[in-house]
Protein backbone atom coordinates (compact mmCIF):
# COMPACT_ATOMS: atom_id res chain seq x y z
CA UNK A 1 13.88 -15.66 9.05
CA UNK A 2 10.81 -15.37 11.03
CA UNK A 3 8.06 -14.98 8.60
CA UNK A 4 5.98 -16.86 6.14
CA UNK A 5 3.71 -15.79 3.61
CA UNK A 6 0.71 -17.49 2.44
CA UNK A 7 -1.27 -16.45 -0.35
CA UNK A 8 -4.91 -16.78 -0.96
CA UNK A 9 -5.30 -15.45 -4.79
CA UNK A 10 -7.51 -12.49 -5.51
CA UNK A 11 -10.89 -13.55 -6.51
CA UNK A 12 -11.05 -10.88 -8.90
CA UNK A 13 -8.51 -9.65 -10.08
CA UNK A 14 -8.06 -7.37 -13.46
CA UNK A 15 -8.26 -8.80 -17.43
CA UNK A 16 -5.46 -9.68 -18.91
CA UNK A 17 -7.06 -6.89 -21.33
CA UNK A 18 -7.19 -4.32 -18.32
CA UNK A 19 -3.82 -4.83 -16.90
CA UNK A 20 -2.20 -4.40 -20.52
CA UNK A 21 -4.26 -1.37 -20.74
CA UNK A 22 -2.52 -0.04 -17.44
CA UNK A 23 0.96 -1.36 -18.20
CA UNK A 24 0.76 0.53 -21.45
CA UNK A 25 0.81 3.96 -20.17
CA UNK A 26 0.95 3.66 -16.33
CA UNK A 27 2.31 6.42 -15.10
CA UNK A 28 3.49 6.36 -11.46
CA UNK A 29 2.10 5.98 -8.11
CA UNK A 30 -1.60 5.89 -10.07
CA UNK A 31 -2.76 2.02 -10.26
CA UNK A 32 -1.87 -1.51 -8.10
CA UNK A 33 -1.87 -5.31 -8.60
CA UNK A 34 -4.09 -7.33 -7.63
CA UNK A 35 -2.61 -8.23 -4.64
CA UNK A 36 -0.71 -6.72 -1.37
CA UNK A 37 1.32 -8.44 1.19
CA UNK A 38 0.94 -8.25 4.98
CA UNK A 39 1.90 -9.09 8.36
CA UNK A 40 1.37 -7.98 11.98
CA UNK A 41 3.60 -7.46 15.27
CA UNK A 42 2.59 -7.29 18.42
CA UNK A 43 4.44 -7.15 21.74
CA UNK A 44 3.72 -10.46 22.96
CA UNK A 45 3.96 -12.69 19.82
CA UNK A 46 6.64 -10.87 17.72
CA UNK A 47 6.20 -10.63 13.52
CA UNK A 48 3.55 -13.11 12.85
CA UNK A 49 0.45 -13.76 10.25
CA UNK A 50 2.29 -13.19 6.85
CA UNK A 51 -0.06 -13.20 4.03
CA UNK A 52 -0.32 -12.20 0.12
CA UNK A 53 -4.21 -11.22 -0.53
CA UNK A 54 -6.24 -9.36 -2.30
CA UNK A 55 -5.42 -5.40 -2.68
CA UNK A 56 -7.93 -3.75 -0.86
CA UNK A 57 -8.81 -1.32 1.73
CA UNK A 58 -7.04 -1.34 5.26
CA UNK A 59 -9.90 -1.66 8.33
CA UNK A 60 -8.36 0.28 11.44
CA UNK A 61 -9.80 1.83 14.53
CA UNK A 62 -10.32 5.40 14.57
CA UNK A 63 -8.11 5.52 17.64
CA UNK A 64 -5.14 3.60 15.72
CA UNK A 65 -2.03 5.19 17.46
CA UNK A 66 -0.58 5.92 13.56
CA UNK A 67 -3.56 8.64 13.17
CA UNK A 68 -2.83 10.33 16.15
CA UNK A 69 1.04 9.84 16.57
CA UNK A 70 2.19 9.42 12.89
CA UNK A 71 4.61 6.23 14.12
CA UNK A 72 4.95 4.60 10.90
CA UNK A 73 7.78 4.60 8.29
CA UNK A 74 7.91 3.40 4.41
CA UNK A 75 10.51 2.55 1.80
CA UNK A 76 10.32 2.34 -1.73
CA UNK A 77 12.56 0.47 -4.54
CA UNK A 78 11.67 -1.35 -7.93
CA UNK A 79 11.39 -4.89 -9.52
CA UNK A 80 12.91 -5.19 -13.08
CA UNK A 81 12.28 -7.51 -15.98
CA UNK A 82 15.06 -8.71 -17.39
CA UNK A 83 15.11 -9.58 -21.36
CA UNK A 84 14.79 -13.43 -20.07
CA UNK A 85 11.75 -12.47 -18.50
CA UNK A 86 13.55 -12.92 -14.85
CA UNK A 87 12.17 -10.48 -12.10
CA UNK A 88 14.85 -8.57 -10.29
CA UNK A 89 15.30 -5.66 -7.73
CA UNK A 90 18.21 -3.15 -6.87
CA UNK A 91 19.77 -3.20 -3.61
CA UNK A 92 16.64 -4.52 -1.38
CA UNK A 93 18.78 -5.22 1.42
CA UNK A 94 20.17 -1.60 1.57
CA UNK A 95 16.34 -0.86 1.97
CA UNK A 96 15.94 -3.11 4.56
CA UNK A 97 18.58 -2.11 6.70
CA UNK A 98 17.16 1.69 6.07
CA UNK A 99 13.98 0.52 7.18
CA UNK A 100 15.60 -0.55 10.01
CA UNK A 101 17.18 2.31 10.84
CA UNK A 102 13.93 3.74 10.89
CA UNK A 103 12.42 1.85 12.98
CA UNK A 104 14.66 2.48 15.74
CA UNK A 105 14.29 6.27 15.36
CA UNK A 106 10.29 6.03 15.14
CA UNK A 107 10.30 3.18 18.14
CA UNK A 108 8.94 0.50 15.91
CA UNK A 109 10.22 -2.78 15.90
CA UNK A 110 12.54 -4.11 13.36
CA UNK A 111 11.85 -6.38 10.52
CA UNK A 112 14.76 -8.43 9.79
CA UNK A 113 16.83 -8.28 6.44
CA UNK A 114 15.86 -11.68 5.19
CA UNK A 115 11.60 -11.01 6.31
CA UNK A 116 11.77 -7.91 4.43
CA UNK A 117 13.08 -9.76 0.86
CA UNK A 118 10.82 -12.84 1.94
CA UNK A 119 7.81 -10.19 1.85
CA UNK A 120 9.04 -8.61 -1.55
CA UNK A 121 9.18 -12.07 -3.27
CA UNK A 122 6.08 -13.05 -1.86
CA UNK A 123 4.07 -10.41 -4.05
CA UNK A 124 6.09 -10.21 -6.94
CA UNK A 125 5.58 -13.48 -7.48
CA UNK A 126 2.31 -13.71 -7.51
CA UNK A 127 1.57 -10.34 -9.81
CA UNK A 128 4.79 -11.22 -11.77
CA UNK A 129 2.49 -10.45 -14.89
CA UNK A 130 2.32 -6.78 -13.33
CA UNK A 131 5.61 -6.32 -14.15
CA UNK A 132 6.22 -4.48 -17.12
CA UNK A 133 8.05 -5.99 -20.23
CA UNK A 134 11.41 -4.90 -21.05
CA UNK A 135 11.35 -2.14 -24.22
CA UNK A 136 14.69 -1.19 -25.90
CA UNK A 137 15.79 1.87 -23.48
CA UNK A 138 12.33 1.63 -21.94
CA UNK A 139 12.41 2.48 -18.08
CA UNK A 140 8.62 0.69 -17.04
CA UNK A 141 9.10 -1.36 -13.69
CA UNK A 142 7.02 -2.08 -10.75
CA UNK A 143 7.42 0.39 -7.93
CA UNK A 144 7.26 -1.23 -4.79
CA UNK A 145 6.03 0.35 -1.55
CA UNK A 146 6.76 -1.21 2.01
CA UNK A 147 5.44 0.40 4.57
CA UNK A 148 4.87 0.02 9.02
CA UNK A 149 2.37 1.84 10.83
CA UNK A 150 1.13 1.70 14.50
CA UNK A 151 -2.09 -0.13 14.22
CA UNK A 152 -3.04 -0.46 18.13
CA UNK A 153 -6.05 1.60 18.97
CA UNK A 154 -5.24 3.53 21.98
CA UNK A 155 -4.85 6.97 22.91
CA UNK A 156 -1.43 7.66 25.09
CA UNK A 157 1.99 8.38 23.74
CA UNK A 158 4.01 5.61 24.34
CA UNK A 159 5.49 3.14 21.23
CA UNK A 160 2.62 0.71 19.83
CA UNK A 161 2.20 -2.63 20.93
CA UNK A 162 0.43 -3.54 17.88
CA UNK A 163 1.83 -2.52 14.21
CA UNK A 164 1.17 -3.61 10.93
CA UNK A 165 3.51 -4.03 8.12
CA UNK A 166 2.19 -4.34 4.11
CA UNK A 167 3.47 -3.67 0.67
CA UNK A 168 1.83 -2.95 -2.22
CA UNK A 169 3.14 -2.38 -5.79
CA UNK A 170 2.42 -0.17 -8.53
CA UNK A 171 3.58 0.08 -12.74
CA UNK A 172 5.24 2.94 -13.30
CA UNK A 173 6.48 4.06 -16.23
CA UNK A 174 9.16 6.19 -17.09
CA UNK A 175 9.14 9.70 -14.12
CA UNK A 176 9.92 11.64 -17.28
CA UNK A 177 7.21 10.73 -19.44
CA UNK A 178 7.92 13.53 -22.14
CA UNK A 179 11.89 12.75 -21.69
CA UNK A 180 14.52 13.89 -19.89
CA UNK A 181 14.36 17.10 -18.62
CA UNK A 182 16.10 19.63 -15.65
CA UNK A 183 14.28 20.55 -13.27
CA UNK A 184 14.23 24.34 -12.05
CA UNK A 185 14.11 24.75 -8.17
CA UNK A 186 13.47 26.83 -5.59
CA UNK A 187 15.22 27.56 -2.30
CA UNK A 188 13.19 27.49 0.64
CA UNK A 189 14.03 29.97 3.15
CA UNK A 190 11.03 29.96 5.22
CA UNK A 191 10.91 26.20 5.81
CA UNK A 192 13.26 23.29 6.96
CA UNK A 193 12.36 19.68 6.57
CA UNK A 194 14.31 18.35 9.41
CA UNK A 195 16.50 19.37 12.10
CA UNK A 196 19.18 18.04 14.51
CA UNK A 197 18.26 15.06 16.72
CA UNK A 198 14.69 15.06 14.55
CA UNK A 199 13.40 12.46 11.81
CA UNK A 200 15.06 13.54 8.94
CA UNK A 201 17.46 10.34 8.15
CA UNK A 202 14.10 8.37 9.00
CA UNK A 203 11.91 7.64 6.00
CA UNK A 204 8.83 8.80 7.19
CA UNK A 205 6.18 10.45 6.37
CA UNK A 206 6.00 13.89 8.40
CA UNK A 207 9.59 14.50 6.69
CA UNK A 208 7.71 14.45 3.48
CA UNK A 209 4.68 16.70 4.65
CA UNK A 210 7.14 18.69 6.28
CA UNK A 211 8.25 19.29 2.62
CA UNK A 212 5.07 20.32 1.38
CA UNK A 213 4.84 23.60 2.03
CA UNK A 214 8.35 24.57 0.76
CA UNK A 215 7.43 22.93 -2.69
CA UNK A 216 4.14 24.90 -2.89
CA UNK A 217 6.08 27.74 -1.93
CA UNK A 218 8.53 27.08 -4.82
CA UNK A 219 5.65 26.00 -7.13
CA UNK A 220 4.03 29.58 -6.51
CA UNK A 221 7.36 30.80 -8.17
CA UNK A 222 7.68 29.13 -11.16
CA UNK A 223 10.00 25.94 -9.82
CA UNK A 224 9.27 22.05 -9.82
CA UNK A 225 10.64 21.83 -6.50
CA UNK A 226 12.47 23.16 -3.40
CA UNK A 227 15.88 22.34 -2.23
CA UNK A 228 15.84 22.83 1.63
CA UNK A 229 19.02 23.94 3.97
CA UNK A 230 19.92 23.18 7.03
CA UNK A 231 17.53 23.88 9.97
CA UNK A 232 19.89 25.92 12.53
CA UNK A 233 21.36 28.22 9.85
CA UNK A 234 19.90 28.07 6.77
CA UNK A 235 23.65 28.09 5.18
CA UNK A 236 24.01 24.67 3.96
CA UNK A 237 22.65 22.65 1.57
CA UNK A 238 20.43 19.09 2.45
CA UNK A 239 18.36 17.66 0.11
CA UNK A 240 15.27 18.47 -2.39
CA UNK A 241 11.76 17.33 -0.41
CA UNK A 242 12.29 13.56 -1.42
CA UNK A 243 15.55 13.70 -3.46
CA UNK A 244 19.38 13.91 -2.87
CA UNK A 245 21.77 16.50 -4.73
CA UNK A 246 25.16 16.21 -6.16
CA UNK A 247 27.66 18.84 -7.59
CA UNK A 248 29.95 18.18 -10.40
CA UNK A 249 33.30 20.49 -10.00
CA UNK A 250 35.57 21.30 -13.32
CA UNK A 251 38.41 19.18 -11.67
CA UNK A 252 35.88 15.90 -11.38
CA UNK A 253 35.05 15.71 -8.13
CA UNK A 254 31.42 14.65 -7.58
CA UNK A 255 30.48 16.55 -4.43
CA UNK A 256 27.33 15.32 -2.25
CA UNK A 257 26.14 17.12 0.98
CA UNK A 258 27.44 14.61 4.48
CA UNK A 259 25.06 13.12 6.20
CA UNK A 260 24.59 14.86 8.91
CA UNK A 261 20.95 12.84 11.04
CA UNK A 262 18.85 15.48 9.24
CA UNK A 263 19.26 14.16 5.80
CA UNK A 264 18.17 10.41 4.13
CA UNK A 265 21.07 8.32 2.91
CA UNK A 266 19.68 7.34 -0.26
CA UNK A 267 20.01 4.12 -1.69
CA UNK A 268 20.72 5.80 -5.50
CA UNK A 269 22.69 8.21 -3.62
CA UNK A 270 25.57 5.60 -2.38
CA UNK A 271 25.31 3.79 -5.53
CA UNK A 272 26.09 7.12 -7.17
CA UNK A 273 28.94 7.57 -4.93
CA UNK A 274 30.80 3.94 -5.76
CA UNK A 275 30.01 4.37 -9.77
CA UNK A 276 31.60 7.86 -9.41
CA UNK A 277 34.41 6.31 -9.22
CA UNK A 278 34.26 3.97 -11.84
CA UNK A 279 34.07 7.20 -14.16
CA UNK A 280 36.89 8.68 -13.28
CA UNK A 281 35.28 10.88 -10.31
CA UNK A 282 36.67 12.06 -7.27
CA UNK A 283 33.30 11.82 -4.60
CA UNK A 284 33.16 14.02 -1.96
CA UNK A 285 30.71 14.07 1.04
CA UNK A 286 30.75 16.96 3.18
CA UNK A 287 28.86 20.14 4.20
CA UNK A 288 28.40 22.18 0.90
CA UNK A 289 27.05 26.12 1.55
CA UNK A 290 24.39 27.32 -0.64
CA UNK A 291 26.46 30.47 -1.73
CA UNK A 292 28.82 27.85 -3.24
CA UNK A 293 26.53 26.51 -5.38
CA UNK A 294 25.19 29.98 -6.33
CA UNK A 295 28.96 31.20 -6.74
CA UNK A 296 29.90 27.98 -8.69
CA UNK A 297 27.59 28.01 -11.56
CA UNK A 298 28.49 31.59 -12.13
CA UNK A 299 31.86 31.26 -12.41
CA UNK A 300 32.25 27.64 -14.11
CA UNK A 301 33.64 25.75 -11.49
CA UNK A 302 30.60 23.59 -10.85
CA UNK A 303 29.38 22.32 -14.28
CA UNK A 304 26.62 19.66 -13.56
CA UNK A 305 24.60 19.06 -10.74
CA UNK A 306 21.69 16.70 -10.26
CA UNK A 307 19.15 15.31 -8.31
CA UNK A 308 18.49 11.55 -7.44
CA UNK A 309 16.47 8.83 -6.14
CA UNK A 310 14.27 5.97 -6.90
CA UNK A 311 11.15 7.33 -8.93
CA UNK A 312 13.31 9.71 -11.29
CA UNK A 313 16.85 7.65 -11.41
CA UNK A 314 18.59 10.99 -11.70
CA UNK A 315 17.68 14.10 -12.59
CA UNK A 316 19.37 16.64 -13.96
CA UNK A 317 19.03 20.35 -12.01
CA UNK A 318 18.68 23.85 -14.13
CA UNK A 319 18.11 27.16 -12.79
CA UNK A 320 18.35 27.54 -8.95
CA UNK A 321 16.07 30.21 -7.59
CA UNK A 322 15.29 32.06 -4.80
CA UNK A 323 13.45 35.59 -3.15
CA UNK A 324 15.91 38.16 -5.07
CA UNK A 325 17.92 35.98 -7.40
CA UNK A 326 19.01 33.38 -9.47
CA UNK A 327 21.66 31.29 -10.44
CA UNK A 328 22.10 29.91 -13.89
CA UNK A 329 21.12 26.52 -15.42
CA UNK A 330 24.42 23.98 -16.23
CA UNK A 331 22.11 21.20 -17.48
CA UNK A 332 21.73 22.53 -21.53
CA UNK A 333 18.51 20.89 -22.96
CA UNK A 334 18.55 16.84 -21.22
CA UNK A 335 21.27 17.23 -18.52
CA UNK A 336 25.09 17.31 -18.92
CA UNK A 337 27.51 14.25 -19.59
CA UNK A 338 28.50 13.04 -16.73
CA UNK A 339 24.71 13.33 -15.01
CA UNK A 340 23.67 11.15 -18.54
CA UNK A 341 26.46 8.52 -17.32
CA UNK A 342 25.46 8.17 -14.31
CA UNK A 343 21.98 7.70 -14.95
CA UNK A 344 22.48 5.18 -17.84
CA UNK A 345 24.82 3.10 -15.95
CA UNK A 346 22.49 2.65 -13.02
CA UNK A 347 19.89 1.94 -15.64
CA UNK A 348 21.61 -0.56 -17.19
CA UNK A 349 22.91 -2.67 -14.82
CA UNK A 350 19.16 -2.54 -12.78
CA UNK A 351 17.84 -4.16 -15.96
CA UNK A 352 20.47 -6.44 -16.85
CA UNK A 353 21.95 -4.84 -19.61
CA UNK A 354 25.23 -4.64 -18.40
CA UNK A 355 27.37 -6.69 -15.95
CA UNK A 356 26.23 -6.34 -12.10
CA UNK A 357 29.70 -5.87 -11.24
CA UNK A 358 28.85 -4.95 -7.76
CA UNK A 359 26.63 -7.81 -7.00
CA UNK A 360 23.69 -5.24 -6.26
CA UNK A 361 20.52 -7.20 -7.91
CA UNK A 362 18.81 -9.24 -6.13
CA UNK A 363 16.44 -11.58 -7.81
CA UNK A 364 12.33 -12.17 -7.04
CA UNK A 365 11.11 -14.16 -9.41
């Protein structure tokens, strides 16, 4: 471990009267503590200067390299009170070792495992009060958002020798604030999100803006979201514009598209693939086509599919639709059985309500 964090407190931070108001309805991605954690890189000195101060705006150059090159990367995950009042997160070392991953592919440098937890514990534990209680079946937490951008101010493509690394946190409430619900989407035909040898298993932001205009696209139509295909045939199914998909077969397999370097290896999405298992599923990772899916839901051999990842947990998928057609809904009114399994074992266990058999929390504060 490389870096420390010191803290100097907020000098004004909210009421106790104005955070409860937020933590009572947050929403998500809307508000943020008090405070935000930070610390810089630079060739010649390595990570260096860890802080915890107050939230505020970020000072760069108009010249930074990350507004003219987009080299920067992100990761999100949660922090859970437990009934005891502990603070704990889900797999943060899995997010680490993603963010790792993308910062070799973006030509950043690596924050080590331990650095990246250090950095997490650091803020939680100074806007611990942030976090929300725990309710009975409740799903409040705070959402947590590292992120590493190119901070030098110079104009030339070539890999920053300065970068800056922060993470701020947010309440969030439960994604489905009205309850669970499918979600209807749209098949984007006109637009990929990544392709081979791009960013796409990189958690980045152009993936994400690349994904814009496919959703608006599917918005315009009467969807929540688009699922994308594959760039270099538009045959095979990837993932929706920030979520992964699974398929659930009448013979229990639980059926996930492969990674093939164009799509992000969720951290939901392998825990989804070890409790699979544990419910009696067979899991399957490989390239699925898109008229399978269409063909499946027709005929009754796929009878669930979903959507997952960190803001929603999972989500249940309805109607599929696209420039011609459609392809019927297998989610009923909240989602089918074994998508309502999944999702309320991985709730339980990230707020200690059942056994962490797999040794997956990771405790903050």
């Amino acid at each position: 471990m490389s870096l420390t964090f010191t803290t100097t407190p907020n000098p004004s931070p909210a009421s106790d009267a104005e955070r409860a108001a937020v933590l009572a309805d947050p929403g998500f991605g809307k508000y943020f503590t008090d405070h935000m954690a930070t610390a810089t890189w630079t060739a010649g000195e390595g990570w260096h200067d860890g802080r915890v101060s107050a939230y505020g705006p970020i000072t760069i150059m108009p010249s930074a390299a990350v507004l003219h090159y987009a080299q920067e990367i992100f990761e999100g995950l949660k922090a859970y009170r437990h009934a005891d009042g502990s603070i704990w997160s889900f797999r943060p070392e899995a997010n680490a070792r993603r963010m790792a991953r993308s910062s070799a592919r973006l030509a950043l440098p690596v924050l080590e495992e331990e650095d990246f937890v250090a950095s997490l514990r650091a803020l939680v534990e100074v806007d611990r009060a942030w976090v929300p209680e725990v309710e009975d079946g409740g799903e409040k937490s705070l959402y947590l958002r590292p992120f590493m951008y190119a901070s030098e101010a110079f104009l030339g493509v070539r890999p920053a020798n300065e970068v800056t690394y922060s993470v701020i946190a947010s309440p969030a409430g439960a994604y489905f604030a009205g309850g669970l619900k499918p979600v209807t989407l749209w098949i984007s035909q006109h637009f990929a999100r990544a392709g081979a040898g791009g960013t796409g298993a990189a958690k980045c932001g152009g993936n994400y803006a690349s994904s814009l205009a496919g959703q608006l696209e599917g918005i315009e139509h009467g969807c929540d979201q688009a699922v994308f295909l594959d760039a270099a045939t538009q045959t095979f199914i990837e993932e929706l514009g920030g979520m992964n998909l699974f398929l659930v077969t009448k013979d229990d397999r639980l059926v996930t598209p492969e990674l093939t370097g164009s799509i992000l290896e969720g951290v939901t999405r392998s825990s989804i693939l070890d409790l699979g298992k544990e419910l009696g599923l067979d899991p399957e990772e490989r390239r699925i086509p898109i008229e399978e899916w269409k063909d499946g839901v027709r005929s009754g051999e796929i009878v669930e599919v979903f959507a997952c990842g960190t803001a929603a947990v999972v989500t249940p998928v309805g109607e599929l639709r696209w420039e011609g057609g459609t392809a019927p809904s297998t989610a009923g009114g909240a989602g089918g059985e074994i998508t309502n399994a999944i999702r309320r074992r991985l709730l339980d266990i990230q707020y200690g309500r059942v056994e962490d058999t797999h040794g997956w929390l990771t405790r903050l504060a």
